[in-house]
PDB file of N, CA and C in Angstrom:
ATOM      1  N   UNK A   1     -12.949  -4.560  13.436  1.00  0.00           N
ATOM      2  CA  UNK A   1     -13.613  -3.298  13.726  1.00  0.00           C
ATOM      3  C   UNK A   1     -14.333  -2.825  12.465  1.00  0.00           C
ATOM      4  N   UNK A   2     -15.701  -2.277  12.576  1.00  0.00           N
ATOM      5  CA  UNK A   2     -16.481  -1.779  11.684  1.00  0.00           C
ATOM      6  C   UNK A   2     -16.352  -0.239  11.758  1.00  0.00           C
ATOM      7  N   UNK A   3     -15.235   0.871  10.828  1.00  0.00           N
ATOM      8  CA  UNK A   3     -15.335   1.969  10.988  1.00  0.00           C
ATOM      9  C   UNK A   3     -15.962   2.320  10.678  1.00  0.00           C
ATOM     10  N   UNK A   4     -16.691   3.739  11.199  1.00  0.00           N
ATOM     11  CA  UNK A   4     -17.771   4.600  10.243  1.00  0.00           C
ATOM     12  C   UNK A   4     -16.520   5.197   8.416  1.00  0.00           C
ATOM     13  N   UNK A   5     -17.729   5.817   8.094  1.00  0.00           N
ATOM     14  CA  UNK A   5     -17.058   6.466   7.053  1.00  0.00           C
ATOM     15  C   UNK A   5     -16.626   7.453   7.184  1.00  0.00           C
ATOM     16  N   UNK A   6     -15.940   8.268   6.646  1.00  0.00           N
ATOM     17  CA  UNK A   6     -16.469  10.092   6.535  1.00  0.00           C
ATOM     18  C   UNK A   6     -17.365  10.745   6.593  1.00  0.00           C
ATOM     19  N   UNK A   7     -17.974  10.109   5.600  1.00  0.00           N
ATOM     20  CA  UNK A   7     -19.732  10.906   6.429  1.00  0.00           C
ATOM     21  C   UNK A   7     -19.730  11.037   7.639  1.00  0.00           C
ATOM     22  N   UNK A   8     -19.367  10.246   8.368  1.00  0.00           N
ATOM     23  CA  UNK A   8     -19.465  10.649   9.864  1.00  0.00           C
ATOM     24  C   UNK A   8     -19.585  11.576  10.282  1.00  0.00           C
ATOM     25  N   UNK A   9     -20.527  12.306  11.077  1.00  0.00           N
ATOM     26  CA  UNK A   9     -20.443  13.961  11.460  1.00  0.00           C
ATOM     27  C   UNK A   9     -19.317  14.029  13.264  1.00  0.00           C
ATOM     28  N   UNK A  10     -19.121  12.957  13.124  1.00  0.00           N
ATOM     29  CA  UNK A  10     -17.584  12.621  14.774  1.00  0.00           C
ATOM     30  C   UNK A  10     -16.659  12.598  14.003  1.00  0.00           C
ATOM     31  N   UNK A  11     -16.309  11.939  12.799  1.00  0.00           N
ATOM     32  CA  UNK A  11     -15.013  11.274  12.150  1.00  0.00           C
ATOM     33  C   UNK A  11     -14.365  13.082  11.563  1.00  0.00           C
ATOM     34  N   UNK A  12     -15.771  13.953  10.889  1.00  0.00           N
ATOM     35  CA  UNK A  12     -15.681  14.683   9.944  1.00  0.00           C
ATOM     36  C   UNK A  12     -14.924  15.777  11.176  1.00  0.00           C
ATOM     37  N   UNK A  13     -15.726  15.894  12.449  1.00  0.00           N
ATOM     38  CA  UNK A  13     -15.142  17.029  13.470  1.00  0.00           C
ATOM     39  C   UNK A  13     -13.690  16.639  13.593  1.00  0.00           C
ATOM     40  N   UNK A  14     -13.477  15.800  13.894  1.00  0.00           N
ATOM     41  CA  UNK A  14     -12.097  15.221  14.159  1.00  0.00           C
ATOM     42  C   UNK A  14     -11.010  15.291  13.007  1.00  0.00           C
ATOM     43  N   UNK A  15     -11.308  14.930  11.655  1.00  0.00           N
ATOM     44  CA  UNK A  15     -10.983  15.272  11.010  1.00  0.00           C
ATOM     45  C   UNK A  15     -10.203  16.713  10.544  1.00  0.00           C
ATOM     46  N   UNK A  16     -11.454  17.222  10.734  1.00  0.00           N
ATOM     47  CA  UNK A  16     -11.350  18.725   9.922  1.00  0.00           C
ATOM     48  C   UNK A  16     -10.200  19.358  11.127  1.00  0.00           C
ATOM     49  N   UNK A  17     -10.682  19.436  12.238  1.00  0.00           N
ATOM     50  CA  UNK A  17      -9.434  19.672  13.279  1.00  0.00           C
ATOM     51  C   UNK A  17      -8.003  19.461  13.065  1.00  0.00           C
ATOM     52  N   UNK A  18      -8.065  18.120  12.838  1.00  0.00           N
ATOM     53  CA  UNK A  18      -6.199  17.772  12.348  1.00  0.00           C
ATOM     54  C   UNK A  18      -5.930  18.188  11.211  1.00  0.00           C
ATOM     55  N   UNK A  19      -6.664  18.697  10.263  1.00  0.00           N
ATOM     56  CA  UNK A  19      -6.783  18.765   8.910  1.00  0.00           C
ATOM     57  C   UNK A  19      -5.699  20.130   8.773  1.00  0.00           C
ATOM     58  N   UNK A  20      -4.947  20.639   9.983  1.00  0.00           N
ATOM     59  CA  UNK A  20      -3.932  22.370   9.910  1.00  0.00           C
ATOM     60  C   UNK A  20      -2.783  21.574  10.364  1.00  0.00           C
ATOM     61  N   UNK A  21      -2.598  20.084  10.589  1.00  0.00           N
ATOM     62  CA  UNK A  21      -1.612  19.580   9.960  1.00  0.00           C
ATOM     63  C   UNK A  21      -0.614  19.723  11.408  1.00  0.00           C
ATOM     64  N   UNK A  22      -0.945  20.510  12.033  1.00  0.00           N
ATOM     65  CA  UNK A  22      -0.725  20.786  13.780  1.00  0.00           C
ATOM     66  C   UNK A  22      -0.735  19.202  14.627  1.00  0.00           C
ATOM     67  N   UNK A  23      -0.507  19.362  15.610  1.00  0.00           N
ATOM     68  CA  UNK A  23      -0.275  18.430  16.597  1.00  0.00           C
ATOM     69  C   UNK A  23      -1.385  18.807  17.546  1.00  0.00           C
ATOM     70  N   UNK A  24      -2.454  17.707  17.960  1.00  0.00           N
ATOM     71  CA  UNK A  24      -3.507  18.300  19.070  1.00  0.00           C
ATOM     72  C   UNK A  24      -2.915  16.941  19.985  1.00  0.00           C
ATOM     73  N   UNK A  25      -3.274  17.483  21.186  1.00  0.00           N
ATOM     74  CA  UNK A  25      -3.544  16.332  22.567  1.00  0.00           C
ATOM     75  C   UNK A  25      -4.675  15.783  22.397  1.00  0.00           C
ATOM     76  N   UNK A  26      -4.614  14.211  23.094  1.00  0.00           N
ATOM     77  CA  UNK A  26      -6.260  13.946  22.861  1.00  0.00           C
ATOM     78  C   UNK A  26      -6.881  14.878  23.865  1.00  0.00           C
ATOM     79  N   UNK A  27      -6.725  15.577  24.964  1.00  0.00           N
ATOM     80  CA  UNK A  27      -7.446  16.360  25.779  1.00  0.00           C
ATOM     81  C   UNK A  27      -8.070  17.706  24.585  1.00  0.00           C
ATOM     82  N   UNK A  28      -7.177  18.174  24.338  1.00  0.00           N
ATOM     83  CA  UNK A  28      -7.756  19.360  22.761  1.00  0.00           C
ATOM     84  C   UNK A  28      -8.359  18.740  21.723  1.00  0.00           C
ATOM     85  N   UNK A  29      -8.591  17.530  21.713  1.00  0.00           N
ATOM     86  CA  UNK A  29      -9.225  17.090  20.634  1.00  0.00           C
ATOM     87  C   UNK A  29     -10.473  16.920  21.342  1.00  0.00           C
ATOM     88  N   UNK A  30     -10.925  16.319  22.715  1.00  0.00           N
ATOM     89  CA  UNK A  30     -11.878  15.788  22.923  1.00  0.00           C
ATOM     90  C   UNK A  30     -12.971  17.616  23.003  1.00  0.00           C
ATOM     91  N   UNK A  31     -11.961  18.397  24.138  1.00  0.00           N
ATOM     92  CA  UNK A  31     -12.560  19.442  24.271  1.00  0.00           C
ATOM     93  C   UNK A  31     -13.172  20.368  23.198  1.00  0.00           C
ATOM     94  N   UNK A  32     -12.327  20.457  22.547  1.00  0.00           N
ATOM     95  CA  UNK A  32     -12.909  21.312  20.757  1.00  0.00           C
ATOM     96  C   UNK A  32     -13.770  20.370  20.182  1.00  0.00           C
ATOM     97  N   UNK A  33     -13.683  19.321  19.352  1.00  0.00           N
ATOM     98  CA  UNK A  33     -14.877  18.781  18.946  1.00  0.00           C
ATOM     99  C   UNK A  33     -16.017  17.977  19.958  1.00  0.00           C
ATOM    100  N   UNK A  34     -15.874  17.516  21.094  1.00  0.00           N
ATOM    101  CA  UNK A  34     -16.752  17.152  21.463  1.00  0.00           C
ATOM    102  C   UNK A  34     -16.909  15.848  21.153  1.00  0.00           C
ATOM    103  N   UNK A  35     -15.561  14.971  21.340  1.00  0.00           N
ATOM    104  CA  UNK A  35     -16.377  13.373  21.041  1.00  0.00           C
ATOM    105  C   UNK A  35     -15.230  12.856  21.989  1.00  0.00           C
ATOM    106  N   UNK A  36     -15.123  11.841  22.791  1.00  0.00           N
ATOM    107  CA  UNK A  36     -14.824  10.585  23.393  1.00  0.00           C
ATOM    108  C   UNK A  36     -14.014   9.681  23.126  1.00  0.00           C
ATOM    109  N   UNK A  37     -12.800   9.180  23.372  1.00  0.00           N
ATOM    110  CA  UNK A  37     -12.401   7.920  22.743  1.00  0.00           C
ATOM    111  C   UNK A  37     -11.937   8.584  21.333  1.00  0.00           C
ATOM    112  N   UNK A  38     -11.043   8.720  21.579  1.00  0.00           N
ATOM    113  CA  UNK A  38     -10.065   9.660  20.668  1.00  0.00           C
ATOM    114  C   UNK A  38      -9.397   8.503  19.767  1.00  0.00           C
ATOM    115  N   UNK A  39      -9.029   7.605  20.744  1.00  0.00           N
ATOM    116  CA  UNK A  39      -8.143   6.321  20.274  1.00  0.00           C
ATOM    117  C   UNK A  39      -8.776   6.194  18.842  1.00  0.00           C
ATOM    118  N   UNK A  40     -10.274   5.627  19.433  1.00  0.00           N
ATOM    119  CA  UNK A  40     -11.338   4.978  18.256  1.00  0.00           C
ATOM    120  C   UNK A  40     -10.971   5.972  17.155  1.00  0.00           C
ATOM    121  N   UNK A  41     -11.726   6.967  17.255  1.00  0.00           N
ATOM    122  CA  UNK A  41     -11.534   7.778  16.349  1.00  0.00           C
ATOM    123  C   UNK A  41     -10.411   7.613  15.000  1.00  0.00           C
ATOM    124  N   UNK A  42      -9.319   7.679  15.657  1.00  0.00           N
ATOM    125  CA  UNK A  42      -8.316   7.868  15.253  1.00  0.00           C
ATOM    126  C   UNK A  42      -7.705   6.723  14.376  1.00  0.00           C
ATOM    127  N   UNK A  43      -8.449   5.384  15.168  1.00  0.00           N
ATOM    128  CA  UNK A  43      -8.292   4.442  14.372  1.00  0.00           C
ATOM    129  C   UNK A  43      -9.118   4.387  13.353  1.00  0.00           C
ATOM    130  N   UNK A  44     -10.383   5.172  13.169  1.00  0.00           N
ATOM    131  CA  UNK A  44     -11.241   4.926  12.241  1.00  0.00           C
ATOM    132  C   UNK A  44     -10.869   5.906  10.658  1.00  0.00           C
ATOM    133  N   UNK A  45     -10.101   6.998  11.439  1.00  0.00           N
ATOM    134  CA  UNK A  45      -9.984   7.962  10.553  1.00  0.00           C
ATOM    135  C   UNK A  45      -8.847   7.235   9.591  1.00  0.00           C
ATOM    136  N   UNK A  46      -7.513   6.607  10.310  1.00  0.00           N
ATOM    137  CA  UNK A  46      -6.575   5.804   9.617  1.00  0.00           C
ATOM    138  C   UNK A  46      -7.464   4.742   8.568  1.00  0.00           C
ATOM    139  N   UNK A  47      -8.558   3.994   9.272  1.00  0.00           N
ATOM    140  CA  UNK A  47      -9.156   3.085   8.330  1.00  0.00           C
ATOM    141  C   UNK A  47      -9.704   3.577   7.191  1.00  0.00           C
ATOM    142  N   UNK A  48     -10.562   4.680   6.864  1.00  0.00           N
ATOM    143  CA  UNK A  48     -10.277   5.224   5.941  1.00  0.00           C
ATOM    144  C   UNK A  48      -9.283   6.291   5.187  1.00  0.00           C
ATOM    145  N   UNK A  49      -7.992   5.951   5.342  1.00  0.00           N
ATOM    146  CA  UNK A  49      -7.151   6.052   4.429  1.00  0.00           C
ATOM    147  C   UNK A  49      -6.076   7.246   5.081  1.00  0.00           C
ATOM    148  N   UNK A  50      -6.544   8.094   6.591  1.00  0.00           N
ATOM    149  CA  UNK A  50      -5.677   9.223   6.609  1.00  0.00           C
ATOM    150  C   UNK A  50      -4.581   9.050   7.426  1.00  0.00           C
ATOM    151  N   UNK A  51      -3.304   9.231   6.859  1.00  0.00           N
ATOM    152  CA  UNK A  51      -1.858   8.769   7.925  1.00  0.00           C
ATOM    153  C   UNK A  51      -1.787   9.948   9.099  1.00  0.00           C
ATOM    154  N   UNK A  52      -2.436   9.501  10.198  1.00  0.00           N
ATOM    155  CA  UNK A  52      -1.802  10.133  11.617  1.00  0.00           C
ATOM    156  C   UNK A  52      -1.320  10.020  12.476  1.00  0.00           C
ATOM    157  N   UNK A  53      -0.155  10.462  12.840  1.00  0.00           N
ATOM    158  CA  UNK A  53       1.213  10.267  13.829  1.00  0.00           C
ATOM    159  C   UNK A  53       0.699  10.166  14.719  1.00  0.00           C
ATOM    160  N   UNK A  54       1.399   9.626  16.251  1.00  0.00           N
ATOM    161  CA  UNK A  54       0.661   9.877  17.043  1.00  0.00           C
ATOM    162  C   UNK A  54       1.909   9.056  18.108  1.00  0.00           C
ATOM    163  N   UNK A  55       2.253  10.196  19.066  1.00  0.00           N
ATOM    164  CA  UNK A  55       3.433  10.292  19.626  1.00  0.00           C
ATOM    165  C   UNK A  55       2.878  10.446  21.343  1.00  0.00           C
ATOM    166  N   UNK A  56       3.512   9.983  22.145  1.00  0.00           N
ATOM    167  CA  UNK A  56       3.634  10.651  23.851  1.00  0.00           C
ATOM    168  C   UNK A  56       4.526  11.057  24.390  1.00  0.00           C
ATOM    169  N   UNK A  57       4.296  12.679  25.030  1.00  0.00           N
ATOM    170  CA  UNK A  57       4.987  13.309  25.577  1.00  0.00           C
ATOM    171  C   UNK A  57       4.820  13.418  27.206  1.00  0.00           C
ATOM    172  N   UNK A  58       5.548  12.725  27.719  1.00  0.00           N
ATOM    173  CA  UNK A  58       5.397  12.946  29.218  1.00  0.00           C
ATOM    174  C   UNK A  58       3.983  12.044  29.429  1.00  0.00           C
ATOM    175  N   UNK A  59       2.751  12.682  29.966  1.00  0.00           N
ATOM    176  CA  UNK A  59       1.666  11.782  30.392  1.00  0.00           C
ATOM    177  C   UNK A  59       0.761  12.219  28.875  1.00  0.00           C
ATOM    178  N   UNK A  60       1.188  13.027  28.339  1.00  0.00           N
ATOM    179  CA  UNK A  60      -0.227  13.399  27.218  1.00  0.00           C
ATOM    180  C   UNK A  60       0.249  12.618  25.859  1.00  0.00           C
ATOM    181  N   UNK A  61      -0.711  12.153  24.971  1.00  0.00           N
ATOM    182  CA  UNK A  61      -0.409  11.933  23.911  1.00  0.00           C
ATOM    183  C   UNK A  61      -0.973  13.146  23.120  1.00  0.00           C
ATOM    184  N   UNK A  62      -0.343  12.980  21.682  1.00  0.00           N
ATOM    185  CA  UNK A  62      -0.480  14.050  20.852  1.00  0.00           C
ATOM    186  C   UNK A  62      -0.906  12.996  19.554  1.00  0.00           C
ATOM    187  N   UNK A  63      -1.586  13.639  18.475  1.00  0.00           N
ATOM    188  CA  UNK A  63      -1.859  13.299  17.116  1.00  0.00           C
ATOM    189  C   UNK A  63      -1.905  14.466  16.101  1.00  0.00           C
ATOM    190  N   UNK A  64      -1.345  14.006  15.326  1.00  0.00           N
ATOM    191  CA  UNK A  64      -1.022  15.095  13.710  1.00  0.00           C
ATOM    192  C   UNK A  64      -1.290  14.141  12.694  1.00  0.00           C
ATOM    193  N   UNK A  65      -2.145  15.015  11.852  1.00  0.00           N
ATOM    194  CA  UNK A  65      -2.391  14.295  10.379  1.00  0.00           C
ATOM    195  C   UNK A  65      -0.977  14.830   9.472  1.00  0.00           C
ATOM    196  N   UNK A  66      -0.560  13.372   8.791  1.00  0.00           N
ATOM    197  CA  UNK A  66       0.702  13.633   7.878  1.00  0.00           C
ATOM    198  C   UNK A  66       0.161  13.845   6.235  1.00  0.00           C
ATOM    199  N   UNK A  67      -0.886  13.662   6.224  1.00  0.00           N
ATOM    200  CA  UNK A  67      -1.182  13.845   4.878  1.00  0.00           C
ATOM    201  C   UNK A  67      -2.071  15.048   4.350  1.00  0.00           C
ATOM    202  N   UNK A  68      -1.531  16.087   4.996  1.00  0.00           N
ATOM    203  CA  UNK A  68      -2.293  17.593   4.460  1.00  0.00           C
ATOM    204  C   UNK A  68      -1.074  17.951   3.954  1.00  0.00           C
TER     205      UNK A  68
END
């Protein structure tokens, strides 16, 4: 996989969101920033360097950044 960087203006929304260290659903993630494929994301954000949990509760999954 070829991640974007940070620069990314998808990686950076997504980012900055988990960035209160909180727990979002991918449904609250997609709805507040506005991007798709949360998975990706998420894998891209790990590829450059940020540790995020990422747990399922019942039918929803959840993600939290551990490194704020």
């Amino acid at each position: 996989m070829h991640a974007a960087t940070l620069d990314s203006e998808r990686l950076k929304r997504v980012d900055d969101l988990l960035a209160d260290g909180r727990p979002h659903s991918t449904l609250a993630i997609m709805t507040t920033v506005q991007v798709c494929a949360v998975n990706s994301v998420i894998s891209e954000l790990r590829a450059n360097g940020r540790r995020i949990r990422c747990w399922r509760e019942g039918g929803r999954w959840f993600y939290q950044r551990e490194d704020v």
